[in-house]
N, C-alpha and C. Protein backbone atom coordinates (compact mmCIF):
# COMPACT_ATOMS: atom_id res chain seq x y z
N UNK A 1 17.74 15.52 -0.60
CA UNK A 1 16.31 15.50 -0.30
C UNK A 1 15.64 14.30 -0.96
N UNK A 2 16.00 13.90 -1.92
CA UNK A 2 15.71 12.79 -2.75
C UNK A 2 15.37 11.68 -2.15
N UNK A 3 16.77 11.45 -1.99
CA UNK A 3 17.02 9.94 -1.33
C UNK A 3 16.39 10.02 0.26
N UNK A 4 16.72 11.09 0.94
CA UNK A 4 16.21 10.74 2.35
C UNK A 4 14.25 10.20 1.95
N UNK A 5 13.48 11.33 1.01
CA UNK A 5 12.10 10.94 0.48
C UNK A 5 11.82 9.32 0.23
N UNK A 6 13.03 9.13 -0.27
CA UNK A 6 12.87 7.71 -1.30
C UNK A 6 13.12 6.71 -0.19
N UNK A 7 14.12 7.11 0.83
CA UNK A 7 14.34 5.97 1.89
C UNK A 7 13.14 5.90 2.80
N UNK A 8 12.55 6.96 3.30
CA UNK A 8 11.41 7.20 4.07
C UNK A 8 9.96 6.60 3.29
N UNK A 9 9.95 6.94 1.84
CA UNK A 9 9.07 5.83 1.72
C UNK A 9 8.92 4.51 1.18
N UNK A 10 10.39 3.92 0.76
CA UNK A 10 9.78 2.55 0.82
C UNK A 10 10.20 1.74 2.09
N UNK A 11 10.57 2.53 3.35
CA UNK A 11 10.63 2.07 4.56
C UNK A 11 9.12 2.02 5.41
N UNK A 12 8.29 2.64 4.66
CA UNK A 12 6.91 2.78 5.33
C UNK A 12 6.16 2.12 4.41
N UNK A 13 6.48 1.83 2.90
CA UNK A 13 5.85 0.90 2.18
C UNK A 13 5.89 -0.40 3.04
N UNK A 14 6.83 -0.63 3.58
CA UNK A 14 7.27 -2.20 4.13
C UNK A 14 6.67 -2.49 5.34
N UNK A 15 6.45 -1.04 5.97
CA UNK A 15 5.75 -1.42 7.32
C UNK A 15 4.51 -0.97 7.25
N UNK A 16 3.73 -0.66 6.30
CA UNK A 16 2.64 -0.54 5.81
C UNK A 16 2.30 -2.03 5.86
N UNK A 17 3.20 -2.82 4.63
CA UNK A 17 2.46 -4.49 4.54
C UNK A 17 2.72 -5.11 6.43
N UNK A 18 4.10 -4.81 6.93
CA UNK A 18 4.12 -5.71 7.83
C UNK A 18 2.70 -5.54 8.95
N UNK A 19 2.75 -4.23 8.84
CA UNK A 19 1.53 -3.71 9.77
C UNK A 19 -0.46 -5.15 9.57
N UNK A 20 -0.04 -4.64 8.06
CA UNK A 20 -1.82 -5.00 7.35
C UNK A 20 -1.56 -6.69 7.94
N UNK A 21 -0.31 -7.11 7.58
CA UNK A 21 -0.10 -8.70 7.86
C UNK A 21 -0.28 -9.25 9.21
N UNK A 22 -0.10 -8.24 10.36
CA UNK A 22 -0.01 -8.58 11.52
C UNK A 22 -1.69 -8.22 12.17
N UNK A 23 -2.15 -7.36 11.16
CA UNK A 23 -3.28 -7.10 12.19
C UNK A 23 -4.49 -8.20 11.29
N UNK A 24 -4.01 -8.51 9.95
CA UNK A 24 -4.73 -9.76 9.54
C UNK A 24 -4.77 -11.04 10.36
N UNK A 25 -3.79 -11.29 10.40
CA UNK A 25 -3.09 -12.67 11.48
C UNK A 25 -3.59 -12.86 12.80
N UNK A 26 -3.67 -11.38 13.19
CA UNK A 26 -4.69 -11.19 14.41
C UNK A 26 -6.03 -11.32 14.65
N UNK A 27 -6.62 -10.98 13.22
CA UNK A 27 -7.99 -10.86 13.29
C UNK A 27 -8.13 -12.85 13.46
N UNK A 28 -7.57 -13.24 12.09
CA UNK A 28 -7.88 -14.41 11.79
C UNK A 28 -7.71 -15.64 12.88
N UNK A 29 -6.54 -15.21 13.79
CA UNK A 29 -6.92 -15.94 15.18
C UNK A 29 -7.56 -14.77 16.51
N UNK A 30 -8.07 -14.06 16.10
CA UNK A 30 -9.63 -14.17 16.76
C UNK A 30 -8.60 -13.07 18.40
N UNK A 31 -7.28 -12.71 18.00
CA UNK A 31 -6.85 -12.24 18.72
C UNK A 31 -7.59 -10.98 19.55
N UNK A 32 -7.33 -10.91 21.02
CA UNK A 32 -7.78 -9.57 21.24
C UNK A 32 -6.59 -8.35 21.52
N UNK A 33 -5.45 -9.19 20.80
CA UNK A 33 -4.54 -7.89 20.67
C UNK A 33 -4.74 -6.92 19.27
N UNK A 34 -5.89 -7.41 19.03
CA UNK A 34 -6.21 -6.33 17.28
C UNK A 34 -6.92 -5.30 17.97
N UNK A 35 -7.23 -4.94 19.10
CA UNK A 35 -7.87 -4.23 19.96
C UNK A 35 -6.68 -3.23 20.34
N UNK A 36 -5.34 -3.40 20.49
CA UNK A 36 -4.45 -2.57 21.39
C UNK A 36 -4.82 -0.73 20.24
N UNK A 37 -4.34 -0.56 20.92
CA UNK A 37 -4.86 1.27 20.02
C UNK A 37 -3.33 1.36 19.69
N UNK A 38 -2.28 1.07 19.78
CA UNK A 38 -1.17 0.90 18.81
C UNK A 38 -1.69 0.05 17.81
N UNK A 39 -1.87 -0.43 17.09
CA UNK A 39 -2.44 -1.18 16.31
C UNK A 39 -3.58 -0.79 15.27
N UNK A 40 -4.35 0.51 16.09
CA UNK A 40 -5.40 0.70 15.83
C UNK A 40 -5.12 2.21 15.26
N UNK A 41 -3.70 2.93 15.86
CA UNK A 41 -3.25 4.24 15.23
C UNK A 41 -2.05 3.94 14.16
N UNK A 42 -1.16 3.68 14.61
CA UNK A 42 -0.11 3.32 13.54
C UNK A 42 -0.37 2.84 12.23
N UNK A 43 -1.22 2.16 11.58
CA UNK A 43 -1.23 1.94 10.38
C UNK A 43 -1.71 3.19 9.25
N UNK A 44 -2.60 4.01 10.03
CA UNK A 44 -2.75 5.32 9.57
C UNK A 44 -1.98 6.08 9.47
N UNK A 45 -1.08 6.63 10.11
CA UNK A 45 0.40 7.64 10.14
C UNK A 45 1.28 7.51 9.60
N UNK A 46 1.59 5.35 9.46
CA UNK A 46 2.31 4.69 8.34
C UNK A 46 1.89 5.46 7.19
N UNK A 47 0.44 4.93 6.77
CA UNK A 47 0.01 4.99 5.59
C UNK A 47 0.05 6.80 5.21
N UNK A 48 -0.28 7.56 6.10
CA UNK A 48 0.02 8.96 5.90
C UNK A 48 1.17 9.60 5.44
N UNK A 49 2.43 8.66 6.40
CA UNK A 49 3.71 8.99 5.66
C UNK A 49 4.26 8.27 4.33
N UNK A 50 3.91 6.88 4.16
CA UNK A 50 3.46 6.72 2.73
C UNK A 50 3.37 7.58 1.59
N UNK A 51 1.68 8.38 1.92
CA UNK A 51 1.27 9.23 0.96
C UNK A 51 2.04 10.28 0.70
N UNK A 52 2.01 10.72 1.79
CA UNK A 52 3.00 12.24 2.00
C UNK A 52 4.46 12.16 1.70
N UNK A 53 5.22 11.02 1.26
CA UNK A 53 6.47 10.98 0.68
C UNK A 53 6.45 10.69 -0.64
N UNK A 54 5.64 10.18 -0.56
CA UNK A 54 5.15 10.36 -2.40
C UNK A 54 5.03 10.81 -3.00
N UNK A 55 3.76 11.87 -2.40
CA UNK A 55 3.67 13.19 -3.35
C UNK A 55 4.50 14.06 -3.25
N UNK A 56 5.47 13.95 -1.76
CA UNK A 56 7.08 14.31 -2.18
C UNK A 56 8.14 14.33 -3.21
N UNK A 57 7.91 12.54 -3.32
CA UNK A 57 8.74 12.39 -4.62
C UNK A 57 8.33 12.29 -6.04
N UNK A 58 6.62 12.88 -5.66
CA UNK A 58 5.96 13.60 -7.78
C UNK A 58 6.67 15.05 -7.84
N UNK A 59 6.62 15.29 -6.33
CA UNK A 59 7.20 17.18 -6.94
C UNK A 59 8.35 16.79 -7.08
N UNK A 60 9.68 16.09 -6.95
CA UNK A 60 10.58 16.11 -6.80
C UNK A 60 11.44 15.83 -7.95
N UNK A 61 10.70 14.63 -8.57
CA UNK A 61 10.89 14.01 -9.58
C UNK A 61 10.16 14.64 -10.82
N UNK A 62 9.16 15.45 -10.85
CA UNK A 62 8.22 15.53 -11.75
C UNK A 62 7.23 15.30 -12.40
N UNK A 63 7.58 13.89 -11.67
CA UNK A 63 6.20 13.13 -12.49
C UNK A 63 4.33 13.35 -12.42
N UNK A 64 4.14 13.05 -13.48
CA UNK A 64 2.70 13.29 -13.12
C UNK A 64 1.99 12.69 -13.69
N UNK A 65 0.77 11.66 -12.82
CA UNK A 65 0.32 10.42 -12.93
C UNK A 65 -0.79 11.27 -14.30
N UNK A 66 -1.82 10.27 -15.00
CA UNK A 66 -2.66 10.57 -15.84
C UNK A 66 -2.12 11.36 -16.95
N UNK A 67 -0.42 11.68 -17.52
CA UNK A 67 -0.19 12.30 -18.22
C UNK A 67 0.68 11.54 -19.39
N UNK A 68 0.75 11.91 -20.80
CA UNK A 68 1.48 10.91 -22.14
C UNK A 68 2.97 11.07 -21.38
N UNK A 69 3.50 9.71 -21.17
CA UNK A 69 4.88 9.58 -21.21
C UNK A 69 5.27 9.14 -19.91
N UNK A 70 3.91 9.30 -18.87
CA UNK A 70 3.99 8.53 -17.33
C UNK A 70 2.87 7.66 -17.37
N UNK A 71 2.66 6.87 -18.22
CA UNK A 71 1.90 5.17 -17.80
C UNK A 71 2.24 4.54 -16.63
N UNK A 72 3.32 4.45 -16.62
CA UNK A 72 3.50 3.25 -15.79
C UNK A 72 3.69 4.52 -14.57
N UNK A 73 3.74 5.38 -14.19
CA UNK A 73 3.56 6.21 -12.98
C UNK A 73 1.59 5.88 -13.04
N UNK A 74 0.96 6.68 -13.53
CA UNK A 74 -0.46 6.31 -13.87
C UNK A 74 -0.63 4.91 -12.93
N UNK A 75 -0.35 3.83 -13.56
CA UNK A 75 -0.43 2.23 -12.84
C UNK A 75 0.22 2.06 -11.42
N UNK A 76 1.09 2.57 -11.54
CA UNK A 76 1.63 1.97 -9.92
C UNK A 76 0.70 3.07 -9.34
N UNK A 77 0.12 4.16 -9.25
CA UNK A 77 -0.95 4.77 -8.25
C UNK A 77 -1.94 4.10 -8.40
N UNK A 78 -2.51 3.52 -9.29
CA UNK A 78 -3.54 2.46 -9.40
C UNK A 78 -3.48 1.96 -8.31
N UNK A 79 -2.18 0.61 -8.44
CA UNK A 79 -2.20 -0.42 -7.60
C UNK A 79 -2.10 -0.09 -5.77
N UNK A 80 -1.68 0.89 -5.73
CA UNK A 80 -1.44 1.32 -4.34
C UNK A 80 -3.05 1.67 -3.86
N UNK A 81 -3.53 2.12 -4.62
CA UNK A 81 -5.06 2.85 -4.61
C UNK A 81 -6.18 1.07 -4.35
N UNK A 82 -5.85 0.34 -5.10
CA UNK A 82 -6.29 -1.09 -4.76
C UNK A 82 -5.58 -1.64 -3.61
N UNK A 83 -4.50 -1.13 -3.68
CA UNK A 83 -3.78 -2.01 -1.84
C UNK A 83 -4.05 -1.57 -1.11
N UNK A 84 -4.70 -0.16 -0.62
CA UNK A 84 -5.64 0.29 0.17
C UNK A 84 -7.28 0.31 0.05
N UNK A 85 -7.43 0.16 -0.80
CA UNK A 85 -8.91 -0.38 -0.96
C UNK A 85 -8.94 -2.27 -0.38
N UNK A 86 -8.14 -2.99 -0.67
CA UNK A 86 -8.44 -4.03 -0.46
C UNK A 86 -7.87 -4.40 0.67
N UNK A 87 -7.18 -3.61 1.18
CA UNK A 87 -6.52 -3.61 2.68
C UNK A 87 -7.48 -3.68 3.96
N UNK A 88 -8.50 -2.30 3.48
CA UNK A 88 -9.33 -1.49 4.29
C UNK A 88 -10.29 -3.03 4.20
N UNK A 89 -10.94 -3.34 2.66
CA UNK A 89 -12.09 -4.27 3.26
C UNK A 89 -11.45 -5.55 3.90
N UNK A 90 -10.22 -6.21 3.23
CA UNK A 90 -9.59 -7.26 4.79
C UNK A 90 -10.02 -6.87 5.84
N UNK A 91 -9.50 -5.63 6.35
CA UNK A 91 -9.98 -5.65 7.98
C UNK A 91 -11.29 -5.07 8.44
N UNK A 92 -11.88 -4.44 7.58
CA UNK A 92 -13.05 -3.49 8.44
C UNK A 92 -14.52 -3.92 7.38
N UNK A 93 -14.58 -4.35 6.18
CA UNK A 93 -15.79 -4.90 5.07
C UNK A 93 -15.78 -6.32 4.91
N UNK A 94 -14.91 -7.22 5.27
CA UNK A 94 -15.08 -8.73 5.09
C UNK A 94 -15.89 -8.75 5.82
N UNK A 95 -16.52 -10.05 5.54
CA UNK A 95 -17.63 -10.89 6.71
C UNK A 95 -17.24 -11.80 7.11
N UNK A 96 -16.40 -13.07 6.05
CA UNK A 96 -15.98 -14.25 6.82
C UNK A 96 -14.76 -14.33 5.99
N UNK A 97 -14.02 -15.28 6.69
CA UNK A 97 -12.51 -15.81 6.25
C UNK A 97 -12.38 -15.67 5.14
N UNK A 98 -13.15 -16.04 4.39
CA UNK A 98 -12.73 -16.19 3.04
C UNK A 98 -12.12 -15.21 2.05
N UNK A 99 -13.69 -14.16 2.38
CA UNK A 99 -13.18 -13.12 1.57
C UNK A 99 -12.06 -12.20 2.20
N UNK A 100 -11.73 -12.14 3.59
CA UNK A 100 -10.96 -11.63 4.24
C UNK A 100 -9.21 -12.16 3.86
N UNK A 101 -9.59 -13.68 3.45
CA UNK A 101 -8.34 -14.18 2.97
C UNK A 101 -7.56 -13.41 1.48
N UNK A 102 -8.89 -13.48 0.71
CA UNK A 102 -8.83 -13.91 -0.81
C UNK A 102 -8.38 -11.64 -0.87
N UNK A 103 -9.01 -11.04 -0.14
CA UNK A 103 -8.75 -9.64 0.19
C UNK A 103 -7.13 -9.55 0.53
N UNK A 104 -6.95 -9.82 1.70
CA UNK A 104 -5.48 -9.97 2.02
C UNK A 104 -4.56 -10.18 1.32
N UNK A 105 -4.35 -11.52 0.39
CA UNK A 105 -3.21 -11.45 -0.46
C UNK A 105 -3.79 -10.97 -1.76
N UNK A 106 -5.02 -10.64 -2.21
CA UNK A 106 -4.89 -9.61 -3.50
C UNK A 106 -4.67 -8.23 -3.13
N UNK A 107 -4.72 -7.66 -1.65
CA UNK A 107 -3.81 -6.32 -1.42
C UNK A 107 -2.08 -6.31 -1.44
N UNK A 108 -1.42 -7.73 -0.86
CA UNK A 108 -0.21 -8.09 -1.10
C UNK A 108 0.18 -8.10 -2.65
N UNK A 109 -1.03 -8.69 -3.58
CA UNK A 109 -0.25 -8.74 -4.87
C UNK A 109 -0.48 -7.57 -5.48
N UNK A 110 -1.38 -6.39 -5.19
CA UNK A 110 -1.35 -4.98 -5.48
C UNK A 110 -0.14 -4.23 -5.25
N UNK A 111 0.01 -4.75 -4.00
CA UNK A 111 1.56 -3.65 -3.75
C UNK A 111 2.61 -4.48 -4.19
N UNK A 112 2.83 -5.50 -4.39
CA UNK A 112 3.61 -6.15 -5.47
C UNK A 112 4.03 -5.86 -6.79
N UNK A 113 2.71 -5.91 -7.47
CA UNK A 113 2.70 -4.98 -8.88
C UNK A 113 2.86 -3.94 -8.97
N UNK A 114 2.99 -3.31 -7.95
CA UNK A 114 3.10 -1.17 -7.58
C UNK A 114 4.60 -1.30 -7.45
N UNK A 115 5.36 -2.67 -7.13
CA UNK A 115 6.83 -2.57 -6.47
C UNK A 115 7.54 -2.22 -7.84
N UNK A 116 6.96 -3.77 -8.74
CA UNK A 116 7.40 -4.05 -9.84
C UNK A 116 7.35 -2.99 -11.57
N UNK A 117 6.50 -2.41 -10.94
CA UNK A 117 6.00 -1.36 -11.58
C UNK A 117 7.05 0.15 -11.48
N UNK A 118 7.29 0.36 -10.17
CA UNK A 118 7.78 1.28 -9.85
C UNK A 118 9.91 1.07 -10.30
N UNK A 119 10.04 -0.56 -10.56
CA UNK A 119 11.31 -0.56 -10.16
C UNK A 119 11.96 -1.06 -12.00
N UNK A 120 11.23 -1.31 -12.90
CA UNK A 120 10.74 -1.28 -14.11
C UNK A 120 10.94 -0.55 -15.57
N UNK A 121 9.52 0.90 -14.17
CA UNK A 121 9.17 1.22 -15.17
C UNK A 121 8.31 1.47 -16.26
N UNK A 122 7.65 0.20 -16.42
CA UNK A 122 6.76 -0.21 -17.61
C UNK A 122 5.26 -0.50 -17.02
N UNK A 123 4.80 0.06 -17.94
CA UNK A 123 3.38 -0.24 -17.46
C UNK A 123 2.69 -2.05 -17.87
N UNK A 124 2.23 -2.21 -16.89
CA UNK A 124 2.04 -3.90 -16.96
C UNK A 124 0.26 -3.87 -17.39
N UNK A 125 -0.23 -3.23 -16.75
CA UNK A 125 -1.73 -3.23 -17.07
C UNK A 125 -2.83 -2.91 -17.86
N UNK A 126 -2.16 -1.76 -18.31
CA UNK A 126 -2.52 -0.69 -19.36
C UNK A 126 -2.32 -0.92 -20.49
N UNK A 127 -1.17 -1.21 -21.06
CA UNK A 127 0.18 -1.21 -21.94
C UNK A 127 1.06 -0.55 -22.35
């Protein structure tokens, strides 16, 4: 049960980013395939199975974020919690390129630090 959890979600971690990357890329050339409703459902169900294998693998594993001896569990929900916060304003709260840019890869380097975090161990932010 473990591993199938663990394969299922960092296979949806990955298409979580490829998803946010493609419908960025889209916006930014002005595409009107950011319109298709595949596009417009899938990143949610991603992101649902995401969540929902996660909190799979807190019951599974034990862990439990906000508690002495899981910091660095604590931090990597952080950063995931900012890679969807800064995901969401890339596509739906920016106004112009910029911040839509400067949004985009600080949600990439959120789930970066959530990777590095998770594969670790150690809490990077906190201490």
């Amino acid at each position: 049960m473990y591993f199938a959890l663990k394969n299922i979600h960092m296979l949806s971690i990955a298409i979580s980013a490829i998803l946010l990357s493609i419908r960025y890329a889209l916006m930014m050339a002005n595409s009107p395939m950011i319109e298709k409703k595949f596009l417009k459902i899938s990143p949610h169900v991603v992101d649902t199975v995401l969540l929902l294998s996660g909190i799979g693998l807190i019951f599974s594993l034990g862990f439990i974020p906000f508690s002495p001896g899981n910091e660095w569990f604590t931090e990597k929900v952080t950063c995931i919690l900012a890679y969807f916060a800064l995901g969401f304003f890339t596509l739906h709260v920016a106004k112009n390129r910029l911040l839509r840019t400067f949004a985009f890869f600080g949600a990439l380097g959120w789930l970066l630090m959530a990777g590095k975090i998770a594969i670790t161990k150690v809490p990077a932010l906190m201490g």
